[in-house]
PDB file of N, CA and C in Angstrom:
ATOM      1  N   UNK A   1      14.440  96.401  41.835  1.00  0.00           N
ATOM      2  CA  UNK A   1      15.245  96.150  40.641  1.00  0.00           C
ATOM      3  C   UNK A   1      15.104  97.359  39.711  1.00  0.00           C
ATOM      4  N   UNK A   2      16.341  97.479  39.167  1.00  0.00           N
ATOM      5  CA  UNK A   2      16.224  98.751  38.280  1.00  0.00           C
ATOM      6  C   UNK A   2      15.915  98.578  37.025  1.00  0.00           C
ATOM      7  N   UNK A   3      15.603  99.777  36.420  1.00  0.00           N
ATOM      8  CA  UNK A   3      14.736  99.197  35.170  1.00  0.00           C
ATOM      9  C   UNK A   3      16.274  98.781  33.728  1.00  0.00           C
ATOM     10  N   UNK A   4      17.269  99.168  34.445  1.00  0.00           N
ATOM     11  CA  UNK A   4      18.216  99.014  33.208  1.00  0.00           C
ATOM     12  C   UNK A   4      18.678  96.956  33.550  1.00  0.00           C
ATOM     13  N   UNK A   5      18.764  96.519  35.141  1.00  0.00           N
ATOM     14  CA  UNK A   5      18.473  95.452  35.350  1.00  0.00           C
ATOM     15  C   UNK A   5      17.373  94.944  35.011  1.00  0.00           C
ATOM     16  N   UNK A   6      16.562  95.316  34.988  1.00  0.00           N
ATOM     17  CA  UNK A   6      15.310  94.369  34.337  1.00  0.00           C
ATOM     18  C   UNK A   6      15.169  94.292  32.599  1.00  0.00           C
ATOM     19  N   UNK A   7      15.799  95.294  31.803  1.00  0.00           N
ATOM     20  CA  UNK A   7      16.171  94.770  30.858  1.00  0.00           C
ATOM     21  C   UNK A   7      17.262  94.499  30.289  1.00  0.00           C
ATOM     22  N   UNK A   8      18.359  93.957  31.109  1.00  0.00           N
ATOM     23  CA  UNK A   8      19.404  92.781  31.339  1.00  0.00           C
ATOM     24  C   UNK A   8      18.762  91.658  31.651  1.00  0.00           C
ATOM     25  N   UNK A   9      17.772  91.304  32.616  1.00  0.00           N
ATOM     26  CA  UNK A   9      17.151  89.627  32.590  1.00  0.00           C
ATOM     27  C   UNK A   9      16.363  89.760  31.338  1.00  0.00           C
ATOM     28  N   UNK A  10      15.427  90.926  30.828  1.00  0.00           N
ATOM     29  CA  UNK A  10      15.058  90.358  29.538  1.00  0.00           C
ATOM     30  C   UNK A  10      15.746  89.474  28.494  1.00  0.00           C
ATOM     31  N   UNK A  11      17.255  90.646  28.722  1.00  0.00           N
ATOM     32  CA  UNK A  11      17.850  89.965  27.492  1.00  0.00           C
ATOM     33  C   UNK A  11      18.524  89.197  27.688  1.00  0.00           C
ATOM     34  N   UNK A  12      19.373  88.225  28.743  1.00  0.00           N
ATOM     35  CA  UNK A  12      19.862  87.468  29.319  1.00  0.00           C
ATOM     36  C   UNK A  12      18.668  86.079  29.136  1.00  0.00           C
ATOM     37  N   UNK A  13      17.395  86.442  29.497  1.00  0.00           N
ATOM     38  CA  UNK A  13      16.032  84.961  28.899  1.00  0.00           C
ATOM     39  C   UNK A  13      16.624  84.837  27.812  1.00  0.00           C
ATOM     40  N   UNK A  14      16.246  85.870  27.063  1.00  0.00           N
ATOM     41  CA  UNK A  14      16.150  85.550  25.095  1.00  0.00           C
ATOM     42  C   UNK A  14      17.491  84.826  24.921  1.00  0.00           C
ATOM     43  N   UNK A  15      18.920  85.651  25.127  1.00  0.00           N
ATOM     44  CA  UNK A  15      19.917  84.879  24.815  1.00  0.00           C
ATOM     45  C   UNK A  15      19.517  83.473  25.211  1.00  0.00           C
ATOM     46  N   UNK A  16      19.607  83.378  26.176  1.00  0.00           N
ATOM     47  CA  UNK A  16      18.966  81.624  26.771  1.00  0.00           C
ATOM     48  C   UNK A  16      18.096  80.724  25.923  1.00  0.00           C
ATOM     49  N   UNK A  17      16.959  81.659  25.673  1.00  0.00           N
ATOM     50  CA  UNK A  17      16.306  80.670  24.463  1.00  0.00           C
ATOM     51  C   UNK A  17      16.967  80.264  23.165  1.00  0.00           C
ATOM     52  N   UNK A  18      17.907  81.534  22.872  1.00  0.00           N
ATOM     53  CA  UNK A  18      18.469  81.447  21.241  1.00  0.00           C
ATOM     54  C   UNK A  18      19.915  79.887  21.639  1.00  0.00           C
ATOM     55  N   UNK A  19      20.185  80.218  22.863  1.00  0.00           N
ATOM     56  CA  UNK A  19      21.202  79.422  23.436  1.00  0.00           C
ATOM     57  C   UNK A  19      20.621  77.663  23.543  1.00  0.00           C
ATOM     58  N   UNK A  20      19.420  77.634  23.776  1.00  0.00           N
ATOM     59  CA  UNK A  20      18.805  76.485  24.040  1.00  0.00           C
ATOM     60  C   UNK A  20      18.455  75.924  22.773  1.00  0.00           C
ATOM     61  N   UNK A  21      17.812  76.644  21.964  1.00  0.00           N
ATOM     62  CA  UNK A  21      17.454  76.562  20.504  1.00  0.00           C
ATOM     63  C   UNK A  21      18.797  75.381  19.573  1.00  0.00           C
ATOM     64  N   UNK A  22      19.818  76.651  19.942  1.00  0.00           N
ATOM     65  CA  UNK A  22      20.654  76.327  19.252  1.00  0.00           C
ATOM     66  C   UNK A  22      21.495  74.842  19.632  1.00  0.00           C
ATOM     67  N   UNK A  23      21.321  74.255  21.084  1.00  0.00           N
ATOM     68  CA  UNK A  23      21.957  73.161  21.562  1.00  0.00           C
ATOM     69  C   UNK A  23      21.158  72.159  20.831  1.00  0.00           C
ATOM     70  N   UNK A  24      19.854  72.381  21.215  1.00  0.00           N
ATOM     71  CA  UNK A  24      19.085  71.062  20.325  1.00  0.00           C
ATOM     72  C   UNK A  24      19.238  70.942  19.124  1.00  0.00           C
ATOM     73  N   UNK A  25      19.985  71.922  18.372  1.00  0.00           N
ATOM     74  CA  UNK A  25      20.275  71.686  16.990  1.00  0.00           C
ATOM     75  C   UNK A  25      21.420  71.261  16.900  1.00  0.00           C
ATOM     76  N   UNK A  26      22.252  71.682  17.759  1.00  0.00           N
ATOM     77  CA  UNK A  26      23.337  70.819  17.868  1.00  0.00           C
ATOM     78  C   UNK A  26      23.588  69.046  18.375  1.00  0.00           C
ATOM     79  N   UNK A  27      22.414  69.327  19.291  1.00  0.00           N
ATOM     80  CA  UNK A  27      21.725  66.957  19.357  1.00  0.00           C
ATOM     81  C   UNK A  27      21.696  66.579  18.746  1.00  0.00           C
ATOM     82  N   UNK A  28      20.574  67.559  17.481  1.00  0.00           N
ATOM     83  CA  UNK A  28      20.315  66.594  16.760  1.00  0.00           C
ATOM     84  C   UNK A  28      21.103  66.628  15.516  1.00  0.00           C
ATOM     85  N   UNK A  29      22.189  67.251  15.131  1.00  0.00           N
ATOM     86  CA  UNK A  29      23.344  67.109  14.150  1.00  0.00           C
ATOM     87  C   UNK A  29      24.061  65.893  14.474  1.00  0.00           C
ATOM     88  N   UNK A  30      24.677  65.977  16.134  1.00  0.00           N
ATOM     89  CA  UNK A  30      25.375  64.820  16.585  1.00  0.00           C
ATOM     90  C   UNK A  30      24.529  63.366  16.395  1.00  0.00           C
ATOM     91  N   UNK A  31      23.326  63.666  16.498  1.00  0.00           N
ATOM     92  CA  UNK A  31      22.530  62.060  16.248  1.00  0.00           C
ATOM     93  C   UNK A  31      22.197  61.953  14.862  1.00  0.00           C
ATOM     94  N   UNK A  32      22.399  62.837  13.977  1.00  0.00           N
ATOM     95  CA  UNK A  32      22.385  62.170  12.467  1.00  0.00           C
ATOM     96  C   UNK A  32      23.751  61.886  11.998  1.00  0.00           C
ATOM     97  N   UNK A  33      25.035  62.737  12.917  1.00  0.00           N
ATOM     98  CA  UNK A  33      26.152  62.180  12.370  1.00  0.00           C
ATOM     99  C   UNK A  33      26.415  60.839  12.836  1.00  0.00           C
ATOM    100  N   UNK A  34      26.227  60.077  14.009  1.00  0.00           N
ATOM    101  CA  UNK A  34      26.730  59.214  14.382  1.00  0.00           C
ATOM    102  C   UNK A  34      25.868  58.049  13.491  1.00  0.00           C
ATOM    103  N   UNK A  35      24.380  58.244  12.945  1.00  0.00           N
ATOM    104  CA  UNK A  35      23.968  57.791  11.610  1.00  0.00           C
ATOM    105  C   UNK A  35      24.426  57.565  11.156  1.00  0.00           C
ATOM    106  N   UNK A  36      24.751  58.555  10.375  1.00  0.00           N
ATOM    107  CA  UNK A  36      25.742  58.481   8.785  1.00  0.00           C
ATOM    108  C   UNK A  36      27.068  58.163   8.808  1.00  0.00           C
ATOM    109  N   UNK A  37      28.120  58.074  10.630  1.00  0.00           N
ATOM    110  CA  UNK A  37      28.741  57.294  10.042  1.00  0.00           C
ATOM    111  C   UNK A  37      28.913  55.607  10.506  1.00  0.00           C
ATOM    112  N   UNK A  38      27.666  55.290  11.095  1.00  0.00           N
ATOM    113  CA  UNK A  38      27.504  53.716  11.299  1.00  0.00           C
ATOM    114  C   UNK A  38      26.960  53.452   9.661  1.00  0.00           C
ATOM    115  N   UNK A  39      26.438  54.073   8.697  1.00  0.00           N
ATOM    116  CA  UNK A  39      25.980  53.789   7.890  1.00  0.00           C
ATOM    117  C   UNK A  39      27.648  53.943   6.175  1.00  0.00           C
ATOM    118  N   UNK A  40      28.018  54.818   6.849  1.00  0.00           N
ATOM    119  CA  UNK A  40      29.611  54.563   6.229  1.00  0.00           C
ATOM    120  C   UNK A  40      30.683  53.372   6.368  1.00  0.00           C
ATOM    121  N   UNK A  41      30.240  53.216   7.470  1.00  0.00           N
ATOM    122  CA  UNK A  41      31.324  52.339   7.862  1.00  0.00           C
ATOM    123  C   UNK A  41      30.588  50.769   7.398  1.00  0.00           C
ATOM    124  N   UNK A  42      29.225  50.700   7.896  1.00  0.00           N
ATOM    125  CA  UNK A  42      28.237  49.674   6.819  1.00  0.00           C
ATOM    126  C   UNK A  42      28.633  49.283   5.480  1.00  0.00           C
ATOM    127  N   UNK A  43      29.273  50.515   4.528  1.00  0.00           N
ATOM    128  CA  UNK A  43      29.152  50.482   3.471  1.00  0.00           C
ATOM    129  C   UNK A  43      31.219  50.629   3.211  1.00  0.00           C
ATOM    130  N   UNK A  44      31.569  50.566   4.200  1.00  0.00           N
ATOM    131  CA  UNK A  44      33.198  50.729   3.395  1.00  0.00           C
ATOM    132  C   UNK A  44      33.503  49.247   3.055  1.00  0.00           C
ATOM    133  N   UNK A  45      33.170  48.288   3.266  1.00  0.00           N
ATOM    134  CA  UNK A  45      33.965  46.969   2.879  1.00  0.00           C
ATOM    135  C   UNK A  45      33.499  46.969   1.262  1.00  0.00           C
ATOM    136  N   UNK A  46      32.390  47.041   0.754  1.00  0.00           N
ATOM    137  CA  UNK A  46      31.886  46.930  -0.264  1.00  0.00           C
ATOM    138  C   UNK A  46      32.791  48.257  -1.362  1.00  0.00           C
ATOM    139  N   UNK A  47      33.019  49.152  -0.713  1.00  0.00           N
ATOM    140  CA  UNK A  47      33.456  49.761  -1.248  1.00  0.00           C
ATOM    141  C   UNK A  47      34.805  49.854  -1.502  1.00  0.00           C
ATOM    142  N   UNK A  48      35.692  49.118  -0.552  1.00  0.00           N
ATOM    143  CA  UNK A  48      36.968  48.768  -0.788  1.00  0.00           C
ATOM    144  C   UNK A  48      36.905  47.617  -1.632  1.00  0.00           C
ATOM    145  N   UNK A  49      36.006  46.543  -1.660  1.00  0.00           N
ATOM    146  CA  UNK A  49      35.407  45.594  -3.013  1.00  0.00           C
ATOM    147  C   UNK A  49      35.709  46.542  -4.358  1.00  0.00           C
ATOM    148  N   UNK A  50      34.842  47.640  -4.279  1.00  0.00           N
ATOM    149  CA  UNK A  50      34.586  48.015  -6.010  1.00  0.00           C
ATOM    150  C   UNK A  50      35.772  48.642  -6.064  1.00  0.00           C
ATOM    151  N   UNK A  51      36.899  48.940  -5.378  1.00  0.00           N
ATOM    152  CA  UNK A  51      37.690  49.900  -5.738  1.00  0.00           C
ATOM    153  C   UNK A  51      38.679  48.475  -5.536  1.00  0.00           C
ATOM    154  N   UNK A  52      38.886  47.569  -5.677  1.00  0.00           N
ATOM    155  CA  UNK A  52      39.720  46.750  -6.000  1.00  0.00           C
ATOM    156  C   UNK A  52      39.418  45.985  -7.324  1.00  0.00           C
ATOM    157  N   UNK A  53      38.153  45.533  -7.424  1.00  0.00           N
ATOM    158  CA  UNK A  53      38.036  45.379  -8.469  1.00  0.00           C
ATOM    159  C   UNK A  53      38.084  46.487  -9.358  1.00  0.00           C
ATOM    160  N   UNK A  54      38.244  47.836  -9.757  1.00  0.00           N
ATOM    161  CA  UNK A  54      38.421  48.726 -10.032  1.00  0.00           C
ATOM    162  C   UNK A  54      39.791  48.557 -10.463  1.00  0.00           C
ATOM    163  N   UNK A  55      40.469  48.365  -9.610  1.00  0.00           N
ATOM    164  CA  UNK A  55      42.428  48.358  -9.645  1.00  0.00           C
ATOM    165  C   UNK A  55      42.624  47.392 -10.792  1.00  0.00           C
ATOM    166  N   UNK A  56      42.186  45.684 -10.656  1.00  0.00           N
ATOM    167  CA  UNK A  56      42.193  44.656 -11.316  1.00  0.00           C
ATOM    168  C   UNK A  56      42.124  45.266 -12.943  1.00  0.00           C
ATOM    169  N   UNK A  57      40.621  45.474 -12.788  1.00  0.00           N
ATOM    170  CA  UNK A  57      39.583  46.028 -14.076  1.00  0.00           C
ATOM    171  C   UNK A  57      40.386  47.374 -14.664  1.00  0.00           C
ATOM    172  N   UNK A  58      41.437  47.982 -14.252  1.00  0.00           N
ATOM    173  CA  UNK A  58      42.376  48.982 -14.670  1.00  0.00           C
ATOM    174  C   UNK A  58      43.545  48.479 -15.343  1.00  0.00           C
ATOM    175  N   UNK A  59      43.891  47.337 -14.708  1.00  0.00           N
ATOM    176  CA  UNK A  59      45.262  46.920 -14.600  1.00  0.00           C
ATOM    177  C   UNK A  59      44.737  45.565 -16.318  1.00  0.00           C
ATOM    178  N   UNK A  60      44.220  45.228 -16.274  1.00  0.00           N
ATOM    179  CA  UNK A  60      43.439  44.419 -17.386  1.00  0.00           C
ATOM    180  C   UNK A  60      43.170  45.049 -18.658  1.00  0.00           C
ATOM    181  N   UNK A  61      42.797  46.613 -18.501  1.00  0.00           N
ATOM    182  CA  UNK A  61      42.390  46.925 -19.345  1.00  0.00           C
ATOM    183  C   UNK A  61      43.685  47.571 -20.056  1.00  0.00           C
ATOM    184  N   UNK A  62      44.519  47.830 -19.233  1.00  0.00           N
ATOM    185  CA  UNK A  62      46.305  48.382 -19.834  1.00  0.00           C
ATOM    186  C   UNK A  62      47.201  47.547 -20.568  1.00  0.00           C
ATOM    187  N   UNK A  63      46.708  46.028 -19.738  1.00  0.00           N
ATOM    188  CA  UNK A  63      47.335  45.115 -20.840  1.00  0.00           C
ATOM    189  C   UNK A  63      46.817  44.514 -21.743  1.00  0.00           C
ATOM    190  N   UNK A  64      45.468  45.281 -22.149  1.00  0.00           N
ATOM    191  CA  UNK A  64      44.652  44.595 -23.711  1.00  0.00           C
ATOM    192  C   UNK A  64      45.404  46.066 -24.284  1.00  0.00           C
ATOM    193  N   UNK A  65      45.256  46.842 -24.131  1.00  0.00           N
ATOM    194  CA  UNK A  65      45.750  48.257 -24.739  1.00  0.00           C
ATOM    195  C   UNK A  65      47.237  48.030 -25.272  1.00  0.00           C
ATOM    196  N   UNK A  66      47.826  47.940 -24.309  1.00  0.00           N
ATOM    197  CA  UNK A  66      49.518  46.963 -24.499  1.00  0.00           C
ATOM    198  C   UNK A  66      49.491  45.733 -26.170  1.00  0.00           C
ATOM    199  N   UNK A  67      48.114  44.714 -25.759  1.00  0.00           N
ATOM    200  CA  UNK A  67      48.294  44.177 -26.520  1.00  0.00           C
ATOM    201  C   UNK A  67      48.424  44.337 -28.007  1.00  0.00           C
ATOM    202  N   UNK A  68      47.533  45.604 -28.064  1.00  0.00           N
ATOM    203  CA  UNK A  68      47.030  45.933 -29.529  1.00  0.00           C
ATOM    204  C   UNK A  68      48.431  46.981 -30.074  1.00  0.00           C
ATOM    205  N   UNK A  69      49.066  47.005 -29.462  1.00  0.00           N
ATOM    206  CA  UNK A  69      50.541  47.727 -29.924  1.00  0.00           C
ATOM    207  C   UNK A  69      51.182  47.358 -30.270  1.00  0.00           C
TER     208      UNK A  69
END
């Protein structure tokens, strides 16, 4: 093996490690997203709650405003 091939497998390992490195960071992004969004979706009914009562509590407060006119 020639020495300009032998440092082509050097650097061909390293890429590999930086390559490997970087997948497991990519696991473990995908396993905190699929977290956060079982934990979104946990939390959208409640939140379509406050944002209706929100609408109500808007719509209430336009016709006391109305009233005082």
């Amino acid at each position: 093996m020639t020495a300009s091939a032998q440092a082509a497998e050097k650097v061909k390992a390293s890429v590999q490690k930086v390559k490997d490195k970087a997948q497991h960071i990519v696991d473990e992004i995908e396993v905190e997203k699929a977290f956060a969004e079982e934990k979104l979706e946990a939390a959208r009914p409640a939140l379509e709650e406050a944002e209706s009562a929100l609408q109500v509590l808007t719509l209430y407060c336009i016709i006391q405003i109305e009233d005082c006119i």
